[in-house]
PDB file of N, CA and C in Angstrom:
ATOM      1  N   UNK A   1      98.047  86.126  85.197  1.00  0.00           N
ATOM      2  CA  UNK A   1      99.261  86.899  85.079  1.00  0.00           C
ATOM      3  C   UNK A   1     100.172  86.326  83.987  1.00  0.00           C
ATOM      4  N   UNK A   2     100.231  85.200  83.816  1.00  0.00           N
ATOM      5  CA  UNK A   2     101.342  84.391  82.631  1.00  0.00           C
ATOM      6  C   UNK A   2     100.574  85.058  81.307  1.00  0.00           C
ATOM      7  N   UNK A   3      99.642  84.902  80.884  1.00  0.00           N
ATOM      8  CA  UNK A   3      98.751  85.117  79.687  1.00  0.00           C
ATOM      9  C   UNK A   3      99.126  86.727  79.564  1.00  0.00           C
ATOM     10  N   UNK A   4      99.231  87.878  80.870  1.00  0.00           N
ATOM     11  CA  UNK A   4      99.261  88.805  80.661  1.00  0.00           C
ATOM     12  C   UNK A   4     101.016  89.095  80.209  1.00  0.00           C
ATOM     13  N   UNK A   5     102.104  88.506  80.761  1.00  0.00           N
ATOM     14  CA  UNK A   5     103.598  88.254  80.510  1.00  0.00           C
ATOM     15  C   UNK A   5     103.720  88.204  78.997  1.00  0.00           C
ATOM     16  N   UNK A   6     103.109  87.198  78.507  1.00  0.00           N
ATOM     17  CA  UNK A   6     102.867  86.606  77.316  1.00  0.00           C
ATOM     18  C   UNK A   6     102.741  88.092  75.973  1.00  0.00           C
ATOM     19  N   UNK A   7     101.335  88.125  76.531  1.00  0.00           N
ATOM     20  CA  UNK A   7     101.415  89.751  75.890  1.00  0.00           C
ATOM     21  C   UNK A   7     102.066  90.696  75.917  1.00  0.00           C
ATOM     22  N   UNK A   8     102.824  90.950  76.934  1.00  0.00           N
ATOM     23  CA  UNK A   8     103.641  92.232  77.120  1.00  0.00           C
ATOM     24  C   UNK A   8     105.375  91.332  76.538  1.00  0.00           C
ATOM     25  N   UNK A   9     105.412  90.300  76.353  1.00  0.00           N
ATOM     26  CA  UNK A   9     106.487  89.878  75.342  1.00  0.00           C
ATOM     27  C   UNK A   9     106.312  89.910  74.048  1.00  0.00           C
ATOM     28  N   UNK A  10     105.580  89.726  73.746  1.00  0.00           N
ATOM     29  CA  UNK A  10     104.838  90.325  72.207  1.00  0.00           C
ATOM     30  C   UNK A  10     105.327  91.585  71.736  1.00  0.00           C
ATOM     31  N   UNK A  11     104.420  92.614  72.853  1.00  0.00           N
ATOM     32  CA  UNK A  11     104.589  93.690  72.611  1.00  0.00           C
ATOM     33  C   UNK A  11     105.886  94.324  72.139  1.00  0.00           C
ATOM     34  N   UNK A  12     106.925  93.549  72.934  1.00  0.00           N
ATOM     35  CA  UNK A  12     108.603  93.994  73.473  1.00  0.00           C
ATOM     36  C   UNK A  12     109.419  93.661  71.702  1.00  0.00           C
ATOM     37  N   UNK A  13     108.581  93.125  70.930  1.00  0.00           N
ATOM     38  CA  UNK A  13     109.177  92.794  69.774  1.00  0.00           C
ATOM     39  C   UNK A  13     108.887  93.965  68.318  1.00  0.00           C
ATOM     40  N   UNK A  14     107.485  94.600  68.665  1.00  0.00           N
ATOM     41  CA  UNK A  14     107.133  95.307  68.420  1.00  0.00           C
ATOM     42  C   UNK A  14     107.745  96.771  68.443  1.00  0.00           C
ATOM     43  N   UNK A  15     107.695  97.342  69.630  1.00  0.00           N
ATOM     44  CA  UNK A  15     108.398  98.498  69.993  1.00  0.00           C
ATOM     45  C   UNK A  15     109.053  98.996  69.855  1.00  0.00           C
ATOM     46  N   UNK A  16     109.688 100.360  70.003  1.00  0.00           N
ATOM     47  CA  UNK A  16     111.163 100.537  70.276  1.00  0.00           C
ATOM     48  C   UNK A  16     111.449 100.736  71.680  1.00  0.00           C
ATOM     49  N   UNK A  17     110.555 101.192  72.142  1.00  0.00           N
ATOM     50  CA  UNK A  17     110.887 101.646  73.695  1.00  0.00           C
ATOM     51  C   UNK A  17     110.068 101.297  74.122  1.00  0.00           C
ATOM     52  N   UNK A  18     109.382 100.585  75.523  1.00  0.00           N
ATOM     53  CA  UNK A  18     108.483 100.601  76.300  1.00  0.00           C
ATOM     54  C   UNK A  18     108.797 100.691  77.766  1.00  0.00           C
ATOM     55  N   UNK A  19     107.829 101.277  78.593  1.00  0.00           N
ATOM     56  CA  UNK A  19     108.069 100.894  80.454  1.00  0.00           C
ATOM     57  C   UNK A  19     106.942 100.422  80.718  1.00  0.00           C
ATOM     58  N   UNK A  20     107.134 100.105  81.851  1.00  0.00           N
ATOM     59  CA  UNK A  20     106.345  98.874  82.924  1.00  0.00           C
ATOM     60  C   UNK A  20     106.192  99.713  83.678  1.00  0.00           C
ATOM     61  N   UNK A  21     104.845  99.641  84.459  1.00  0.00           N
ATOM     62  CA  UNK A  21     104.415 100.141  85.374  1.00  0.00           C
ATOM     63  C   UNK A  21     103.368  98.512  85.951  1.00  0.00           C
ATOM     64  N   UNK A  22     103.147  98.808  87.026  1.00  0.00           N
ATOM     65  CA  UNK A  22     102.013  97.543  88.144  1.00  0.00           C
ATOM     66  C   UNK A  22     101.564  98.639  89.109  1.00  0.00           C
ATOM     67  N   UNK A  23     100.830  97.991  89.285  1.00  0.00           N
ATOM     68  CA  UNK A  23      99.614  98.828  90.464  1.00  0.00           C
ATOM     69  C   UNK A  23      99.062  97.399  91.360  1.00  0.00           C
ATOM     70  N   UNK A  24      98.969  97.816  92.679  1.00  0.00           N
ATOM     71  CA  UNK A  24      98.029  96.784  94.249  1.00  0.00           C
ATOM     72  C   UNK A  24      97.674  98.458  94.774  1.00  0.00           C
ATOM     73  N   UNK A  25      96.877  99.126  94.674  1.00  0.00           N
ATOM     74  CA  UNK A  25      96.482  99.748  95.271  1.00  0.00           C
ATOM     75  C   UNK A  25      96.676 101.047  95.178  1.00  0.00           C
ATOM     76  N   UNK A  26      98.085 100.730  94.714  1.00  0.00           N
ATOM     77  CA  UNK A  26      99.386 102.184  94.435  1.00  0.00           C
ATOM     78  C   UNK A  26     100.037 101.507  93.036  1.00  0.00           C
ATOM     79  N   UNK A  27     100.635 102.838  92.412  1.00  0.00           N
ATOM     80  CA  UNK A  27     101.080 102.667  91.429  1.00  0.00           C
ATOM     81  C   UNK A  27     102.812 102.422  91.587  1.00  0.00           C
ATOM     82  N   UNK A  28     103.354 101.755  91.189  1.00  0.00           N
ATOM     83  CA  UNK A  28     104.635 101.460  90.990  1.00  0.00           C
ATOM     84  C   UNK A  28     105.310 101.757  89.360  1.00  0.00           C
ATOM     85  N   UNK A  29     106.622 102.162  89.476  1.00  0.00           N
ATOM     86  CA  UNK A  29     107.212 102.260  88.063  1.00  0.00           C
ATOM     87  C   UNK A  29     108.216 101.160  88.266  1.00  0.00           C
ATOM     88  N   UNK A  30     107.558 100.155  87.645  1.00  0.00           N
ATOM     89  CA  UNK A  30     108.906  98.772  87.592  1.00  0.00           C
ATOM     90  C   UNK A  30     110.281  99.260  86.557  1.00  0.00           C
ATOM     91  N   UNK A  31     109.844 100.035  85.956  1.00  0.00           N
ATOM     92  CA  UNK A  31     111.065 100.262  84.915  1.00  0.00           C
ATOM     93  C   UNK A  31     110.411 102.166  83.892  1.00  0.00           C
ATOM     94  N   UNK A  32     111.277 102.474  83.796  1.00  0.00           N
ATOM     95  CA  UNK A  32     111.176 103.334  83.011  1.00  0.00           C
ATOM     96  C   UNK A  32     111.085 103.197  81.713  1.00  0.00           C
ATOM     97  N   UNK A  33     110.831 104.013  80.621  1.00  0.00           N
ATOM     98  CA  UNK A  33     110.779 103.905  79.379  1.00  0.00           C
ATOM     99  C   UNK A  33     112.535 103.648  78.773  1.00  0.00           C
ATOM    100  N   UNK A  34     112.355 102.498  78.300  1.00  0.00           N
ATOM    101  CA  UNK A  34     113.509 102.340  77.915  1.00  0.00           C
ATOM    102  C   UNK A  34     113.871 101.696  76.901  1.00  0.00           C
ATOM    103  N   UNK A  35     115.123 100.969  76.299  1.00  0.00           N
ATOM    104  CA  UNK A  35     115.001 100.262  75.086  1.00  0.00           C
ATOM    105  C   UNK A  35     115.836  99.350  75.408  1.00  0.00           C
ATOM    106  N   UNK A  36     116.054  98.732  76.125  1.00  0.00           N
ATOM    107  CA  UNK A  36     116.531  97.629  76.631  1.00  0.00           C
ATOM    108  C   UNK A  36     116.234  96.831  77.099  1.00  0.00           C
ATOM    109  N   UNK A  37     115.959  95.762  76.054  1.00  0.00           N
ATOM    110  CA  UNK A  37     114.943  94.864  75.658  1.00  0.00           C
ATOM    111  C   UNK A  37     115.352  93.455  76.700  1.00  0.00           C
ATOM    112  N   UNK A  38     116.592  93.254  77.316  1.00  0.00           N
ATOM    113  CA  UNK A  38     117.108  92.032  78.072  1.00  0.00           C
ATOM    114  C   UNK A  38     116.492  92.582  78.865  1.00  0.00           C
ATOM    115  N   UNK A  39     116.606  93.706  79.445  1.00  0.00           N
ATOM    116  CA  UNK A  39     116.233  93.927  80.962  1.00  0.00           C
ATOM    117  C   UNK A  39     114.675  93.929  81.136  1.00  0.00           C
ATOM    118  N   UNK A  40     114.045  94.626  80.344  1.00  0.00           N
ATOM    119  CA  UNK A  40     112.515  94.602  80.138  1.00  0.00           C
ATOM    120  C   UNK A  40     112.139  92.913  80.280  1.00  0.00           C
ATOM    121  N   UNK A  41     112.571  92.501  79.305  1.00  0.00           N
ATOM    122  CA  UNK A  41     112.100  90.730  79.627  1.00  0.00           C
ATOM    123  C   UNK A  41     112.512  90.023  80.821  1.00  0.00           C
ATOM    124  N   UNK A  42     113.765  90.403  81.417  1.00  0.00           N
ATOM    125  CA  UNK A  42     114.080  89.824  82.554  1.00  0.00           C
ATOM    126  C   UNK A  42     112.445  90.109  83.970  1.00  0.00           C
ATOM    127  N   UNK A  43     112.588  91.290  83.338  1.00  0.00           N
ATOM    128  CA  UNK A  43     111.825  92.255  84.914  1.00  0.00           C
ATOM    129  C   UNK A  43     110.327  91.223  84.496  1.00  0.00           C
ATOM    130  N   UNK A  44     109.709  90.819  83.361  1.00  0.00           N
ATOM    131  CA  UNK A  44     108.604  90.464  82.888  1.00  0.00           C
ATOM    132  C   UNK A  44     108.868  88.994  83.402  1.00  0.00           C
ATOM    133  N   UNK A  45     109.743  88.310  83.361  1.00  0.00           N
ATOM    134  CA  UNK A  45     109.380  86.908  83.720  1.00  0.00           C
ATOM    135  C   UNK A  45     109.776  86.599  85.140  1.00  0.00           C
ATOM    136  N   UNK A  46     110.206  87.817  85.411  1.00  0.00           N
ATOM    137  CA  UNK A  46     110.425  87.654  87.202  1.00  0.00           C
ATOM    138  C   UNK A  46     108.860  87.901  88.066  1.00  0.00           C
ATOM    139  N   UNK A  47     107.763  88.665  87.327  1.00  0.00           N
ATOM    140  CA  UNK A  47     106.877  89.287  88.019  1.00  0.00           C
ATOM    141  C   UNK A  47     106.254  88.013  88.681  1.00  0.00           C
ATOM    142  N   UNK A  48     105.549  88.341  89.521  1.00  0.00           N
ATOM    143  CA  UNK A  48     104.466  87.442  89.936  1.00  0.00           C
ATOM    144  C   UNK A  48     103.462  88.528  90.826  1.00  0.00           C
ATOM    145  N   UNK A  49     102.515  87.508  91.797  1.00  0.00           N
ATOM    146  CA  UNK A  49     101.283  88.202  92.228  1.00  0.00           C
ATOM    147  C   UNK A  49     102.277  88.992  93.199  1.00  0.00           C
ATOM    148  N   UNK A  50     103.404  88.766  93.936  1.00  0.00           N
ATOM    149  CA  UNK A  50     104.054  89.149  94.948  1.00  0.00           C
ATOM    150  C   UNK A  50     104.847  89.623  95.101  1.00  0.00           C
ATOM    151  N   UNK A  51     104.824  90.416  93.804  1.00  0.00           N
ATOM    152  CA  UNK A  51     105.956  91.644  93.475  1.00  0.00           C
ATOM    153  C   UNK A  51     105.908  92.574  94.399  1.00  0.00           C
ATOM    154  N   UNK A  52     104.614  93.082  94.315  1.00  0.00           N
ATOM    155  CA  UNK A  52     104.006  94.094  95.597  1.00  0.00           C
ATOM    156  C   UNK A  52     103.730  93.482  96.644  1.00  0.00           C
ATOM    157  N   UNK A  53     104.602  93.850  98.337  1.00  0.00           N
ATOM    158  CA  UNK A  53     103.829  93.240  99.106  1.00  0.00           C
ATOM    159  C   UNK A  53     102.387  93.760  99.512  1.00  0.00           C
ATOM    160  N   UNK A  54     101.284  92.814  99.806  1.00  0.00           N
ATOM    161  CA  UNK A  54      99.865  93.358  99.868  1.00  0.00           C
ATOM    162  C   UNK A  54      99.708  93.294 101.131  1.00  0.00           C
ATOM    163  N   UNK A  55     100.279  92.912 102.048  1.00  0.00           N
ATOM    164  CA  UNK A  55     100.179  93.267 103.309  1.00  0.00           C
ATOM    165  C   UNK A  55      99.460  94.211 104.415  1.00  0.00           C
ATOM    166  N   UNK A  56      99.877  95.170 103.471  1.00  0.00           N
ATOM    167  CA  UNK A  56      99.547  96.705 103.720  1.00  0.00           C
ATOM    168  C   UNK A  56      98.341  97.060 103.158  1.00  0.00           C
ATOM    169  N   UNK A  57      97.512  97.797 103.906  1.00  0.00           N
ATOM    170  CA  UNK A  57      96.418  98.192 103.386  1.00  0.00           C
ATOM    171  C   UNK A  57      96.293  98.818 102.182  1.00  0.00           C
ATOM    172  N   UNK A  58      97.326 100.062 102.216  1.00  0.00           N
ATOM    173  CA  UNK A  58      97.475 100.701 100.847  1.00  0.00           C
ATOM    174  C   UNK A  58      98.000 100.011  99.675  1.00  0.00           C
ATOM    175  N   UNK A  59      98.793  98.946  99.804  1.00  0.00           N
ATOM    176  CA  UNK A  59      99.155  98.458  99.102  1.00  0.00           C
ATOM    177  C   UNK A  59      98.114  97.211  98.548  1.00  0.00           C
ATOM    178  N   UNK A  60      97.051  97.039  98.974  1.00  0.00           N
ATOM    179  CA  UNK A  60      96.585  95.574  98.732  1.00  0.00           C
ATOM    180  C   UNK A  60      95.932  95.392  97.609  1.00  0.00           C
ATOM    181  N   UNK A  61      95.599  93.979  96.876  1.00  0.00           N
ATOM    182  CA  UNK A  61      95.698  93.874  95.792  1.00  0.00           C
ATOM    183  C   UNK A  61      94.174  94.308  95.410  1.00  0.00           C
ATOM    184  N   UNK A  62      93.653  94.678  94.110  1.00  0.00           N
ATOM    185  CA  UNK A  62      92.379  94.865  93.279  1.00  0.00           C
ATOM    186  C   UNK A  62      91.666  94.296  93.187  1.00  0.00           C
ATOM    187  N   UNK A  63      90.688  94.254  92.421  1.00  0.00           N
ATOM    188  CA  UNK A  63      89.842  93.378  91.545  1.00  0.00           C
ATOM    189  C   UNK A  63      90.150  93.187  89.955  1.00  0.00           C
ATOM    190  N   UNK A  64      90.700  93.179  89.175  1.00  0.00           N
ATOM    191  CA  UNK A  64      91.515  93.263  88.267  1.00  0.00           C
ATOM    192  C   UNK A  64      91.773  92.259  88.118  1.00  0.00           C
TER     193      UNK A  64
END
């Protein structure tokens, strides 16, 4: 997951706009398309495996 952060900070320099989306099972929209680049990086170095709780069946994590 850090290696994948890494990349999607890259990306954020690149862009003008990007959104975040994560998926465990189900799809989530962490953020919309946007251009606000503090908040995008904030939401990126907050993630971890336990963003989503996996608890839940539907929710549980991949193979990925």
């Amino acid at each position: 997951i850090e290696y994948a952060k890494s990349i999607l900070a890259e990306r954020m320099l690149r862009e003008k706009q990007l959104g975040f989306i994560i998926f465990a099972g189900k799809t989530f929209v962490l953020a919309p398309i946007t251009s606000d680049r503090a908040g995008l990086s904030y939401l990126i170095e907050t993630l971890t495996t336990d963003t989503i709780n996996q608890s839940e069946a539907e929710t549980s994590g991949t193979n990925i």
